[in-house]
N, C-alpha and C. Protein backbone atom coordinates (compact mmCIF):
# COMPACT_ATOMS: atom_id res chain seq x y z
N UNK A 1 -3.53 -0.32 42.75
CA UNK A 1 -2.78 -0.62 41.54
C UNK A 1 -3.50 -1.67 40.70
N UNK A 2 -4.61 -2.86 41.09
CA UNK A 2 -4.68 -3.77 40.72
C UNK A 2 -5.75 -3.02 40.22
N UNK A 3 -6.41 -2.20 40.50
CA UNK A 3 -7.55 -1.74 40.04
C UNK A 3 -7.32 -0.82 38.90
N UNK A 4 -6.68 -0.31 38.84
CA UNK A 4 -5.98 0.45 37.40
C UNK A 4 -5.94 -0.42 36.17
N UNK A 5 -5.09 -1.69 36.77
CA UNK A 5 -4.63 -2.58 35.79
C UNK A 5 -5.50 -3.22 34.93
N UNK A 6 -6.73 -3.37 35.95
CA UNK A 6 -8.17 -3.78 35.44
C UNK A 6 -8.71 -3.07 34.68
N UNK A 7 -8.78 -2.03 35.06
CA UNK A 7 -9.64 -0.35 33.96
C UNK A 7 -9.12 -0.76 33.05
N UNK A 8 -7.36 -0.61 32.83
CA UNK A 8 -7.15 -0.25 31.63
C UNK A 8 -7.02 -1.51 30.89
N UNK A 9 -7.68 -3.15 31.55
CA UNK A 9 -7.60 -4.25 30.19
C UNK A 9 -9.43 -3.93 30.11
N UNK A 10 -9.96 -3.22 30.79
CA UNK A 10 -11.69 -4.13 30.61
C UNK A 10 -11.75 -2.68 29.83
N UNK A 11 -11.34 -1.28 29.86
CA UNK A 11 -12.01 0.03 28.71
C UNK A 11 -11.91 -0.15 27.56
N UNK A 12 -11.00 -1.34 26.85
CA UNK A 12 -11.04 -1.48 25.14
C UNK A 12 -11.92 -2.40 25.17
N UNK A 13 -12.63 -3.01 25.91
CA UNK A 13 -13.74 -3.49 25.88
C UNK A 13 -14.97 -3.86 25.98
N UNK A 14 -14.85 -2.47 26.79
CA UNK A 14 -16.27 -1.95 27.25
C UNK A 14 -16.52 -0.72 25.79
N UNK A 15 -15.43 -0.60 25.70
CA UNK A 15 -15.43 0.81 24.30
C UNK A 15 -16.31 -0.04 23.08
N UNK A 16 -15.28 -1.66 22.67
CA UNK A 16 -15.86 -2.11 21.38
C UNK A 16 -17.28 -2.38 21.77
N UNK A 17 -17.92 -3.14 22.67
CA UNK A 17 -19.03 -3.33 23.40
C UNK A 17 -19.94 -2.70 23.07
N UNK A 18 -19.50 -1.07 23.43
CA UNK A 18 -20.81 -0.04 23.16
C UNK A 18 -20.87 0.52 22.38
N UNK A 19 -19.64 0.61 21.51
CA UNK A 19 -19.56 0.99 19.60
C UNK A 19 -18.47 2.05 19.58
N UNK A 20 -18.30 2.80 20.76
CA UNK A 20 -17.53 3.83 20.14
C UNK A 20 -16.79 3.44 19.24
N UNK A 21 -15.52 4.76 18.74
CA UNK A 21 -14.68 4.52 17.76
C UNK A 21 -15.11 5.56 16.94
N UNK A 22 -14.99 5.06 16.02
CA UNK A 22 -15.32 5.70 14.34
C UNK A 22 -15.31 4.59 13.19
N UNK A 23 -16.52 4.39 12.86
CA UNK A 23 -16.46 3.44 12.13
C UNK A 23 -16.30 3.65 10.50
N UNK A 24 -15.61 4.49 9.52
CA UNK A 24 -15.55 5.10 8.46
C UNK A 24 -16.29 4.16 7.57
N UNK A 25 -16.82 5.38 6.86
CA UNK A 25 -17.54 4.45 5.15
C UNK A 25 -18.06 5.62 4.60
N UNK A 26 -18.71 5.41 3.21
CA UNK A 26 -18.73 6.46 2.36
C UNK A 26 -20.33 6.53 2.17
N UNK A 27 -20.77 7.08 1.23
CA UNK A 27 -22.01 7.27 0.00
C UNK A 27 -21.46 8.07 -0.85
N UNK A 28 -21.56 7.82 -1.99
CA UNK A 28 -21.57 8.37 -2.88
C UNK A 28 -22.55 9.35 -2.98
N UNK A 29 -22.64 10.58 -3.44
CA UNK A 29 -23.56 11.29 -3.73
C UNK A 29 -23.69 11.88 -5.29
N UNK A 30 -23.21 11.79 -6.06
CA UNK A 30 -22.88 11.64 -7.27
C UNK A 30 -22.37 10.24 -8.11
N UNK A 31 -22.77 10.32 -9.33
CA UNK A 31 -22.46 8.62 -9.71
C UNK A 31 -22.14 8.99 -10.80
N UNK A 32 -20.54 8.99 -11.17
CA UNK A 32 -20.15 9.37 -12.38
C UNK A 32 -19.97 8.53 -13.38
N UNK A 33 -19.70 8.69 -14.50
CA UNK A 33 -20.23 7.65 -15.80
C UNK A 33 -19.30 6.44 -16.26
N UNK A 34 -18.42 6.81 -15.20
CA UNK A 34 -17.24 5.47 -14.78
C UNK A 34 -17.56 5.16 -13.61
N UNK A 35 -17.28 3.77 -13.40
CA UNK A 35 -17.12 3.05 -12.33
C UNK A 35 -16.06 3.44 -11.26
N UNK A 36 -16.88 3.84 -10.23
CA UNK A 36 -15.84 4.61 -9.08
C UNK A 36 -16.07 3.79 -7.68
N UNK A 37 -15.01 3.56 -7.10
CA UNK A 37 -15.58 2.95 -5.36
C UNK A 37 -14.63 3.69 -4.87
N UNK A 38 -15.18 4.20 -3.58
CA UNK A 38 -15.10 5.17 -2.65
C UNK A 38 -15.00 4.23 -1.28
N UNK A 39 -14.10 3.66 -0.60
CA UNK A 39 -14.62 2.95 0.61
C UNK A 39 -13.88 3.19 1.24
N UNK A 40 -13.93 2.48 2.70
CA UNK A 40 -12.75 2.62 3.92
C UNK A 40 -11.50 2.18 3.25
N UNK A 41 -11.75 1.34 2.62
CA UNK A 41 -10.21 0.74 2.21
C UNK A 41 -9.70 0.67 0.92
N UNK A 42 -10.10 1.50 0.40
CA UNK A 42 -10.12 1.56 -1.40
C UNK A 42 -10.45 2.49 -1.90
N UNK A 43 -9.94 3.32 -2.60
CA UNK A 43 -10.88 4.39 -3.65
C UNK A 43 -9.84 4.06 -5.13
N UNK A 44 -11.01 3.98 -5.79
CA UNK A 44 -10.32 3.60 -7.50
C UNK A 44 -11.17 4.32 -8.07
N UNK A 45 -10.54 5.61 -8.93
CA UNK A 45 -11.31 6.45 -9.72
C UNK A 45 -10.27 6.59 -10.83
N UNK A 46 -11.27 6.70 -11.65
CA UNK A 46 -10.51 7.23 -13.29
C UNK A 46 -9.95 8.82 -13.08
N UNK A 47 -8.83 9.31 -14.04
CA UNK A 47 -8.25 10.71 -14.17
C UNK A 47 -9.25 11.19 -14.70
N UNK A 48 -9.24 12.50 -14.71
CA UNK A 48 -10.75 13.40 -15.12
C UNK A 48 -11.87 13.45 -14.18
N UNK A 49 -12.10 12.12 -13.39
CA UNK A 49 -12.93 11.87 -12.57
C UNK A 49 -13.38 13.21 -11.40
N UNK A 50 -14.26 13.62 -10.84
CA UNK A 50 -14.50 14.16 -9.82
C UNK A 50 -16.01 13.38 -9.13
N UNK A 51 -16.34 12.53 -8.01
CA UNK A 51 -17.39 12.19 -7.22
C UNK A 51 -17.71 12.80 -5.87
N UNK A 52 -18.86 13.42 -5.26
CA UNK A 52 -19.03 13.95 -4.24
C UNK A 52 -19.39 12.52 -3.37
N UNK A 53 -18.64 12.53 -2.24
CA UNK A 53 -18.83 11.68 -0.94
C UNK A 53 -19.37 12.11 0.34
N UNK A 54 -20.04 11.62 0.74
CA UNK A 54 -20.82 11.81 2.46
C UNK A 54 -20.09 10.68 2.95
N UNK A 55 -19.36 11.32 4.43
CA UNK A 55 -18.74 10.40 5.26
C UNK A 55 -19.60 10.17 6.08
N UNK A 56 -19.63 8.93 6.45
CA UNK A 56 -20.28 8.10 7.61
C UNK A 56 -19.93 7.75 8.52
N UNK A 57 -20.67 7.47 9.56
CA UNK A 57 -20.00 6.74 10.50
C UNK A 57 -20.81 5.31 10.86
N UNK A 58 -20.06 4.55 10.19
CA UNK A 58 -21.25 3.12 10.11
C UNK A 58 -21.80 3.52 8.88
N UNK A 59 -22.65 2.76 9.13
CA UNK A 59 -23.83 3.51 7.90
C UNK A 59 -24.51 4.83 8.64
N UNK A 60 -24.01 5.25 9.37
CA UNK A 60 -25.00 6.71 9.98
C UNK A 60 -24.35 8.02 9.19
N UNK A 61 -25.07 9.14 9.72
CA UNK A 61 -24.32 10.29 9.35
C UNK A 61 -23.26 10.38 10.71
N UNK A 62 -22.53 11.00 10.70
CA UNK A 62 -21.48 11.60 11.51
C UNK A 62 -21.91 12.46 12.87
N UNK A 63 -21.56 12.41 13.51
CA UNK A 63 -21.84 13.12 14.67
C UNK A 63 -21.76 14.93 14.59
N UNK A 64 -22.86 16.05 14.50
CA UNK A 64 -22.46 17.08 14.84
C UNK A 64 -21.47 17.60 15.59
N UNK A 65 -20.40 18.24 14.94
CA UNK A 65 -18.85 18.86 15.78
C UNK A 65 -18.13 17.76 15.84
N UNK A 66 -18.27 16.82 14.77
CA UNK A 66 -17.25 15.52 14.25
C UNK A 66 -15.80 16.09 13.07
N UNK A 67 -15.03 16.62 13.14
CA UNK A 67 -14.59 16.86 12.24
C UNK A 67 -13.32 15.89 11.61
N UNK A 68 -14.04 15.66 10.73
CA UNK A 68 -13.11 14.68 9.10
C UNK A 68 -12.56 15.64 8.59
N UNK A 69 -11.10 15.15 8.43
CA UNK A 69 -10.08 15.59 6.99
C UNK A 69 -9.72 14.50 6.45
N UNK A 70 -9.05 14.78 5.46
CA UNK A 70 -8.29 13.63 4.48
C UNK A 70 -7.31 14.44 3.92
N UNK A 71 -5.78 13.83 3.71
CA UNK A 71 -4.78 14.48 3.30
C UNK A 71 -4.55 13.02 2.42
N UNK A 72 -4.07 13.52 0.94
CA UNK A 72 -3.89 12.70 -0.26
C UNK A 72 -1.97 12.80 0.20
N UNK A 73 -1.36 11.65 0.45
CA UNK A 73 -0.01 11.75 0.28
C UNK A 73 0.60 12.36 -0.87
N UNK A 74 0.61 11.73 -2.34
CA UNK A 74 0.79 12.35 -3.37
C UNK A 74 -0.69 13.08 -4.02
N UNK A 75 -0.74 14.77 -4.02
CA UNK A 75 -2.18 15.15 -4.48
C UNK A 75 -2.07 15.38 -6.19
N UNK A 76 -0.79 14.96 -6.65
CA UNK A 76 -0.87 14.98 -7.93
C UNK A 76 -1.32 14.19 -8.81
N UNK A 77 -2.01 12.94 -7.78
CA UNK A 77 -2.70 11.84 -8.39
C UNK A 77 -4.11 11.75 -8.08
N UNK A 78 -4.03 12.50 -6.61
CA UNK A 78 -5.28 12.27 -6.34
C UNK A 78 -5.88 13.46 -5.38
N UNK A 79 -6.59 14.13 -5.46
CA UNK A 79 -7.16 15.34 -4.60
C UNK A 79 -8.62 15.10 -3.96
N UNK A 80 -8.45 15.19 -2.39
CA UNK A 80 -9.68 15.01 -1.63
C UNK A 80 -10.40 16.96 -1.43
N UNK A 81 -11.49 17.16 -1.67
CA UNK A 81 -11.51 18.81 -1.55
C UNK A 81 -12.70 18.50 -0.48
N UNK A 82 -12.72 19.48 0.78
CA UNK A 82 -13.99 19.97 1.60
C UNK A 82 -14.68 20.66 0.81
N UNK A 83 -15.98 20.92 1.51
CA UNK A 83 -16.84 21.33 0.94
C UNK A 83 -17.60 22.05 2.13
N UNK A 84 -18.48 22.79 1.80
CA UNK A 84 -19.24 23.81 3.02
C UNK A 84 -19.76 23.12 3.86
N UNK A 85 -20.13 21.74 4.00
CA UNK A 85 -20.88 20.64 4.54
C UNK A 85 -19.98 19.75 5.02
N UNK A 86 -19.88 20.13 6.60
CA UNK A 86 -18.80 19.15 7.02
C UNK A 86 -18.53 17.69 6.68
N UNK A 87 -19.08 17.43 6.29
CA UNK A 87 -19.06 15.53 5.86
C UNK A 87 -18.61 15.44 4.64
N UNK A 88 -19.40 16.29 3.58
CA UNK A 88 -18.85 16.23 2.42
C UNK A 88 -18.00 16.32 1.59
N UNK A 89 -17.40 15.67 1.12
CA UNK A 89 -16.07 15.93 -0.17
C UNK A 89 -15.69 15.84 -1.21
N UNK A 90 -14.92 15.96 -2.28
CA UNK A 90 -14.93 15.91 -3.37
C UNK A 90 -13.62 15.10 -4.00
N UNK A 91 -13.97 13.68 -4.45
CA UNK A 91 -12.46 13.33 -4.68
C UNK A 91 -12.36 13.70 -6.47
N UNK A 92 -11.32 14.03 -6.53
CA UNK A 92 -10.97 14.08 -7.56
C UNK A 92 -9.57 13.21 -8.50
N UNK A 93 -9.96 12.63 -9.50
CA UNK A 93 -8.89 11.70 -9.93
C UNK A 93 -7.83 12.19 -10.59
N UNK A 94 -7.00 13.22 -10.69
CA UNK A 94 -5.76 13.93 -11.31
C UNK A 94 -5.30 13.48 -12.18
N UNK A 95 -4.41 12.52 -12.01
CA UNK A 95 -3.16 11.62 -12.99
C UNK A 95 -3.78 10.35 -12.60
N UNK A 96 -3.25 9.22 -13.41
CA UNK A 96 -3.19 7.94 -13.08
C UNK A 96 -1.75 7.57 -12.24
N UNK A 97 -1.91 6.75 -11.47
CA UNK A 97 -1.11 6.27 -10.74
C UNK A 97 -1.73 5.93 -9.07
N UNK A 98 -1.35 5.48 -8.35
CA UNK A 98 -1.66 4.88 -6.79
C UNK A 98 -0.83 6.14 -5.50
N UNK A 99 -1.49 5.76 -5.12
CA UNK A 99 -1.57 6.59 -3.69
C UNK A 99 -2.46 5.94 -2.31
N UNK A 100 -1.63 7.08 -1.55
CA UNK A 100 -2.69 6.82 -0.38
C UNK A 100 -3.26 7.95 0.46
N UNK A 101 -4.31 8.39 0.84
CA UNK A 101 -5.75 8.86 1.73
C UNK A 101 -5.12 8.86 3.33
N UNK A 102 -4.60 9.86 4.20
CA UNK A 102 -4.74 9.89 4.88
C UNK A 102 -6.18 10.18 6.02
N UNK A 103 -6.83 9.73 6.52
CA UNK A 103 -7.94 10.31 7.05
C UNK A 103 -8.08 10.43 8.44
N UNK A 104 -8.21 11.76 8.79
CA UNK A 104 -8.00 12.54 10.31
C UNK A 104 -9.72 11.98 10.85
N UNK A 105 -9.67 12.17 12.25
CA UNK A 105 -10.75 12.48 12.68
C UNK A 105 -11.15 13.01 13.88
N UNK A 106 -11.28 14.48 14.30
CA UNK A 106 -10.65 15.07 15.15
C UNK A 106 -9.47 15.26 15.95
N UNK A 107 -8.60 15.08 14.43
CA UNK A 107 -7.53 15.48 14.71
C UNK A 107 -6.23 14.29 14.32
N UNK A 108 -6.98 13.43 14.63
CA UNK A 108 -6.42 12.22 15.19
C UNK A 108 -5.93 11.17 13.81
N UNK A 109 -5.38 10.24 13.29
CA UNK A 109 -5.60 9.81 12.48
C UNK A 109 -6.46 8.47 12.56
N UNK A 110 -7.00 8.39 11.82
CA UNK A 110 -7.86 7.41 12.21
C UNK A 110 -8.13 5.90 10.86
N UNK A 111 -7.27 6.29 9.98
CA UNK A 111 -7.33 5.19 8.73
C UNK A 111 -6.52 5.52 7.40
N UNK A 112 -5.84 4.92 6.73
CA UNK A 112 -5.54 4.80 5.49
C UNK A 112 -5.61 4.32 4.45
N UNK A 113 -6.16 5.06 3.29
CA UNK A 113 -6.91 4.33 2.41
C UNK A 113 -5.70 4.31 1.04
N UNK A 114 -5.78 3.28 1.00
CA UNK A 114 -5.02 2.83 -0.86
C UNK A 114 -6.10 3.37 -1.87
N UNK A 115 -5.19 4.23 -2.60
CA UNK A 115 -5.82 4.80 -4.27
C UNK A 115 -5.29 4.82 -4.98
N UNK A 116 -6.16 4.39 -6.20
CA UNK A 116 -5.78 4.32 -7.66
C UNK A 116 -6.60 5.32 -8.67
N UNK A 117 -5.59 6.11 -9.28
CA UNK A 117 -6.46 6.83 -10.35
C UNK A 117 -5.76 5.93 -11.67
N UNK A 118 -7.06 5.41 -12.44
CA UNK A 118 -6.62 5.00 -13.48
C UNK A 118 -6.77 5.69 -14.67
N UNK A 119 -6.27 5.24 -15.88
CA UNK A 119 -5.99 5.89 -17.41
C UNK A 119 -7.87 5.80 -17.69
N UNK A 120 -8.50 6.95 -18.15
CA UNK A 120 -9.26 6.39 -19.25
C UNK A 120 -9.46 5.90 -20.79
């Protein structure tokens, strides 16, 4: 029993230790003619807006057979689209107003991001 008890305080720390997780972050791959940030904890894009994003993990690419989604709570403000390239996506800025980015990661949820589409 005592040995269980041990596993399960020393594996969240043998986990942070050796990196697992998922460490989310973006690139931009497009740079549209407004000022857009795309991050773990923020996306602020203008209406009209559309920017292509590469998800990361860290600053790396993503692991082959990693699969990312993102579900926009309200998508009438804000629309995340896949693309043929598992990593890649397409946010798009709809309406103005705030929202939030759900983001899966195999399955799982793994972060929530605050968004703002603003007026141009």
């Amino acid at each position: 029993m005592n040995r269980t008890i041990f596993a399960a305080a020393i594996l969240p720390l043998l986990c942070f230790a050796s990196g697992c997780g998922f460490d989310l972050g973006f690139r931009l791959n497009t740079q549209p003619p407004i000022t857009t940030v795309v991050t773990a904890n923020s996306i602020k894009i203008s209406e009209g807006i559309a920017v292509s994003v590469t998800v990361l993990d860290g600053g790396d690419p993503i692991e082959q057979g990693t699969l990312v989604s993102f579900t926009s709570v309200d998508p009438k403000i804000l629309k995340i689209q896949s693309t043929a390239e598992p990593a890649e996506f397409v946010v798009f800025g709809i309406m103005p107003g705030k929202t939030k980015v759900n983001v899966f990661v195999d399955g799982d949820i793994e972060n929530t991001i605050a968004a703002e589409v603003v007026a141009q």
